[in-house]
N, C-alpha and C. Protein backbone atom coordinates (compact mmCIF):
# COMPACT_ATOMS: atom_id res chain seq x y z
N UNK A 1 0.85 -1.18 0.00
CA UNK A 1 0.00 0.00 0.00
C UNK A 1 0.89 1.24 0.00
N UNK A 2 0.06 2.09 -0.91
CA UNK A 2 1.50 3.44 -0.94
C UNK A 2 0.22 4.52 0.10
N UNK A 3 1.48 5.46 0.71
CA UNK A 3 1.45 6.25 1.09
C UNK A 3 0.09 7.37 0.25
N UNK A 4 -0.66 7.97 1.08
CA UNK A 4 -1.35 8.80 0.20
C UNK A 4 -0.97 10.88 0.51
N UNK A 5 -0.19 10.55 1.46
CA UNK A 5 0.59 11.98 1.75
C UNK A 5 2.05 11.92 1.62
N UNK A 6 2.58 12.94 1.19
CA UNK A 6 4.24 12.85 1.53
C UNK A 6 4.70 13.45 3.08
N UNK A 7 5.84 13.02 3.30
CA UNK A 7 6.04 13.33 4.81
C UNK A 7 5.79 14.80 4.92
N UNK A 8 6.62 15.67 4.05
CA UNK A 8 5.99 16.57 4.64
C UNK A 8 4.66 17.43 4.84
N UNK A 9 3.77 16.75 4.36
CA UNK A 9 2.35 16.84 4.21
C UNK A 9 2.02 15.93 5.66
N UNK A 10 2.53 15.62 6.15
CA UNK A 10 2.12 14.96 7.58
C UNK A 10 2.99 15.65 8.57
N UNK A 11 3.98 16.00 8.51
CA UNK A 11 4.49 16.74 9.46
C UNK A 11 4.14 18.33 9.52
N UNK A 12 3.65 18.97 8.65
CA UNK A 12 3.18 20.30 8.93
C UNK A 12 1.73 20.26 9.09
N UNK A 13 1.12 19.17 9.47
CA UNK A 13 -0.34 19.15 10.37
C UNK A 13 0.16 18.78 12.16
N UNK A 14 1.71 18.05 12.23
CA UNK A 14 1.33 18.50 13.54
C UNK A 14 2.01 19.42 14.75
N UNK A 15 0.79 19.21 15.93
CA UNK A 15 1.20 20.65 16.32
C UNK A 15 1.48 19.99 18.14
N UNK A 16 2.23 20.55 18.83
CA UNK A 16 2.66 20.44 19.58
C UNK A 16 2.39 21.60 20.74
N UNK A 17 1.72 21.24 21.55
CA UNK A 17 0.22 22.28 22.37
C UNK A 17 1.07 22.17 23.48
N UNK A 18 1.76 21.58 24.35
CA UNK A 18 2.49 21.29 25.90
C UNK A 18 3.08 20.30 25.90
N UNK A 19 4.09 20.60 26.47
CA UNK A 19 5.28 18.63 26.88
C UNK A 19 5.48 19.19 28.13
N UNK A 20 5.90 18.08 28.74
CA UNK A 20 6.64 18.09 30.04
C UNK A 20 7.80 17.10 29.65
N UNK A 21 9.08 18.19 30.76
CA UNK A 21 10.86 17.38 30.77
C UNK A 21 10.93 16.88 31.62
N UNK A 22 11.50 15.79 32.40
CA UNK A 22 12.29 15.44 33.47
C UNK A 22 13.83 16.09 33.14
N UNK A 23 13.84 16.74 34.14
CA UNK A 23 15.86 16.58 33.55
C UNK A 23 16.49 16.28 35.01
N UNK A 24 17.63 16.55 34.31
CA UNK A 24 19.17 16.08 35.86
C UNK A 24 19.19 18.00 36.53
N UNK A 25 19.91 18.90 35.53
CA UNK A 25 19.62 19.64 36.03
C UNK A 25 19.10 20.90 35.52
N UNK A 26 18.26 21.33 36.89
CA UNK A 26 17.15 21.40 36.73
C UNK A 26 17.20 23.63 36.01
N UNK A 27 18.32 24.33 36.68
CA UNK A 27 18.70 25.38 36.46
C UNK A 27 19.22 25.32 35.18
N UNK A 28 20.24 24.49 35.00
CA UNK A 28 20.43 24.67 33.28
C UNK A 28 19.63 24.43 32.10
N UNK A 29 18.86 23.70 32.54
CA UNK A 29 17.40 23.29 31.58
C UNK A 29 16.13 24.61 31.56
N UNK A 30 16.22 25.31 32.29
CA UNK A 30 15.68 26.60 32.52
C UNK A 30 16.37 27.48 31.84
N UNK A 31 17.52 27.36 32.05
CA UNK A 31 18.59 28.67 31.17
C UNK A 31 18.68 28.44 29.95
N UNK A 32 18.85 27.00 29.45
CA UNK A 32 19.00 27.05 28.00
C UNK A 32 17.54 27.25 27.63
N UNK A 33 16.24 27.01 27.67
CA UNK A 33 15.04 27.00 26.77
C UNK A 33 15.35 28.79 27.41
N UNK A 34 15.63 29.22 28.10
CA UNK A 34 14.90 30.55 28.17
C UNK A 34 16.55 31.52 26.57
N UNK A 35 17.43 31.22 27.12
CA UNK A 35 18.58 31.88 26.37
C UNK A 35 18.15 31.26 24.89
N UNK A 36 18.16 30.54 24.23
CA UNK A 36 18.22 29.36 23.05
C UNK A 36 16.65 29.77 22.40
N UNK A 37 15.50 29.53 23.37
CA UNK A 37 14.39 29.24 22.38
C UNK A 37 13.47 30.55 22.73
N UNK A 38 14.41 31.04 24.09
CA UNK A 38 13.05 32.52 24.23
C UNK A 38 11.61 32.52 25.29
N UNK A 39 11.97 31.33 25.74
CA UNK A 39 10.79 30.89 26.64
C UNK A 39 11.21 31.71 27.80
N UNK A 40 9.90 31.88 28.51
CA UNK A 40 10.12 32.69 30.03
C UNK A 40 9.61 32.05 31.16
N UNK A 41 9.98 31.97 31.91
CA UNK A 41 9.73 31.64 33.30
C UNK A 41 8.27 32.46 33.94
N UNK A 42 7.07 31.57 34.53
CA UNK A 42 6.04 31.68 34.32
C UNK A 42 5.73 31.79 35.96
N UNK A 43 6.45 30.73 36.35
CA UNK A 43 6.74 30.31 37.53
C UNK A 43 7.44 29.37 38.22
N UNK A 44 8.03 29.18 38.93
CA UNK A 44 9.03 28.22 39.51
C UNK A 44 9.21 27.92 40.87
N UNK A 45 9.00 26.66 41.31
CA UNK A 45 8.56 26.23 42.74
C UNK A 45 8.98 25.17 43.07
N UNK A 46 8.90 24.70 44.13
CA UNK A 46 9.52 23.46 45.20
C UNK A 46 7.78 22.82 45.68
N UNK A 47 7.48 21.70 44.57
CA UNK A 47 6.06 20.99 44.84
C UNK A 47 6.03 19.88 45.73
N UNK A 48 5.46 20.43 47.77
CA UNK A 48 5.88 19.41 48.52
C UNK A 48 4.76 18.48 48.08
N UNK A 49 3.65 18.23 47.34
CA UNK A 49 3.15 17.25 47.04
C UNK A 49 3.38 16.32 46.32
N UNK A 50 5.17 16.44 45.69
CA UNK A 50 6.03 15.89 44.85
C UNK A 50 7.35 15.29 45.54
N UNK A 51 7.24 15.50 46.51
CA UNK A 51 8.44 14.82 47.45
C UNK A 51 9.60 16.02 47.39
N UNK A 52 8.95 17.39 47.09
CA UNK A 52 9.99 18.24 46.61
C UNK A 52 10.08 18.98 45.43
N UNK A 53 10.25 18.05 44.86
CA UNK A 53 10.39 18.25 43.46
C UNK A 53 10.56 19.71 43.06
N UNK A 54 11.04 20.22 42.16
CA UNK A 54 11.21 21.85 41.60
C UNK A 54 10.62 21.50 40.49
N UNK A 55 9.87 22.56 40.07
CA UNK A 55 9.08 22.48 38.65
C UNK A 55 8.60 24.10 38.13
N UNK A 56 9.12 24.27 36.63
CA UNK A 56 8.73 25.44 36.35
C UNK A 56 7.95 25.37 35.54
N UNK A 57 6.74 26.34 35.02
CA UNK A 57 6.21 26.39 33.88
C UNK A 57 6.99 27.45 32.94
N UNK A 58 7.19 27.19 31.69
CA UNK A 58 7.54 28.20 30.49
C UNK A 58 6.84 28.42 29.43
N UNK A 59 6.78 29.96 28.98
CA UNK A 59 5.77 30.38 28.64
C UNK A 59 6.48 31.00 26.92
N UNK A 60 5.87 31.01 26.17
CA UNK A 60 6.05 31.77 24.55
C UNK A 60 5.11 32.28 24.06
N UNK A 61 5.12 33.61 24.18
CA UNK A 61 4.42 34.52 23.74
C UNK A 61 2.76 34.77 24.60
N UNK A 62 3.15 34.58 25.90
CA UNK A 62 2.12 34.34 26.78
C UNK A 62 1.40 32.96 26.86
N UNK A 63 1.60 32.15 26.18
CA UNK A 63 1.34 30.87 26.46
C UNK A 63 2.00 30.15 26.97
N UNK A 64 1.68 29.09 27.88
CA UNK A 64 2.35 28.16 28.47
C UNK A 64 2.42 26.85 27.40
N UNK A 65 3.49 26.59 27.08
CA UNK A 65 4.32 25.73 26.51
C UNK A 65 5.18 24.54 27.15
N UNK A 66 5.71 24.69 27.94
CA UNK A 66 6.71 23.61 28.43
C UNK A 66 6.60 23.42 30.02
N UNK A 67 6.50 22.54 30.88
CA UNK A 67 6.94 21.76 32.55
C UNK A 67 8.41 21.43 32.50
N UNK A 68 8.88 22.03 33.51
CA UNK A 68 10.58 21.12 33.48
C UNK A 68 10.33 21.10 34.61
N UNK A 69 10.42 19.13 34.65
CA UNK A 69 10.57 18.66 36.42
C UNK A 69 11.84 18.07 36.56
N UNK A 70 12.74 18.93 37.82
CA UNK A 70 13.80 18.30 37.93
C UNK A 70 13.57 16.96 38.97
N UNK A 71 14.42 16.50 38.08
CA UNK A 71 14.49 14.81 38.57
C UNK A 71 15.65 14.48 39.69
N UNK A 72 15.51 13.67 40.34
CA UNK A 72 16.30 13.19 41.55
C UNK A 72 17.39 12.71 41.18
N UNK A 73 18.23 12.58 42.05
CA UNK A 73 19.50 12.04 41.80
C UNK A 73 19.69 10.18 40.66
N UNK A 74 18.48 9.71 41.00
CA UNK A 74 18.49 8.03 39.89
C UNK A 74 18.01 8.59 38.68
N UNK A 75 17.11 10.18 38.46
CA UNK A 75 17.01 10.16 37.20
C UNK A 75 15.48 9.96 37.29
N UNK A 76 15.00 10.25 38.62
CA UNK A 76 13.80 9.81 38.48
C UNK A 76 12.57 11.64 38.46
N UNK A 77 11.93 11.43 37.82
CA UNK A 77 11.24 13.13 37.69
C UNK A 77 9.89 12.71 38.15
N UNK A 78 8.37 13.03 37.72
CA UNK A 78 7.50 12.76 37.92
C UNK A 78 6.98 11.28 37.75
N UNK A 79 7.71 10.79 37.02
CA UNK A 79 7.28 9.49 36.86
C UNK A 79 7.98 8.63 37.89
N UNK A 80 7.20 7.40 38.31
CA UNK A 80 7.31 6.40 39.39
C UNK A 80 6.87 7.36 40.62
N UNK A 81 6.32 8.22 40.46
CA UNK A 81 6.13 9.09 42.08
C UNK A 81 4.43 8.14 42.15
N UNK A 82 4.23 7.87 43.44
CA UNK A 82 2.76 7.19 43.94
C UNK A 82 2.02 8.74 44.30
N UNK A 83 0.83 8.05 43.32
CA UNK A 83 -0.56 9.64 43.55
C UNK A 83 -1.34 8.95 44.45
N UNK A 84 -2.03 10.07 45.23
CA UNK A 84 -2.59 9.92 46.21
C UNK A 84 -4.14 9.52 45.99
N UNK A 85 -4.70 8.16 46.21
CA UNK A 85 -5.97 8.06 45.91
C UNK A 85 -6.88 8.84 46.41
């Protein structure tokens, strides 16, 4: 079966609305999207309902765009954390 679009006829439909990062660290991952891509710091906090965790939102052009959760020393970020039933 052939293809009925070419790639780039599939890649400029899509669109990319919010991600979230885990990273190692957590200040340089803030500095480069803000220096590099222009993003701004929205807000930035220590979430004790996260065991801690630091997490910023970043924003482009008044929208919020990107989560960077810094991750623990194994590498571990939001994921494997237990939610509270």
């Amino acid at each position: 079966m052939k293809p009925t679009a070419s790639s780039d006829e599939c890649t400029s439909s899509v669109i990319i609305r919010y991600m979230s990062l885990n990273v190692v660290d957590f200040d340089k991952a803030v500095e480069w999207y803000h220096g590099k891509l222009g993003l701004e710091v929205e807000v930035s906090w220590k979430v004790s309902a996260l065991d801690g965790k630091q997490l910023a939102y970043l924003t482009l052009n008044g929208t919020r765009v990107l989560e960077i959760v810094a991750a623990d020393a194994n590498g571990t970020g939001l994921r494997g954390l237990k939610r509270a039933v």
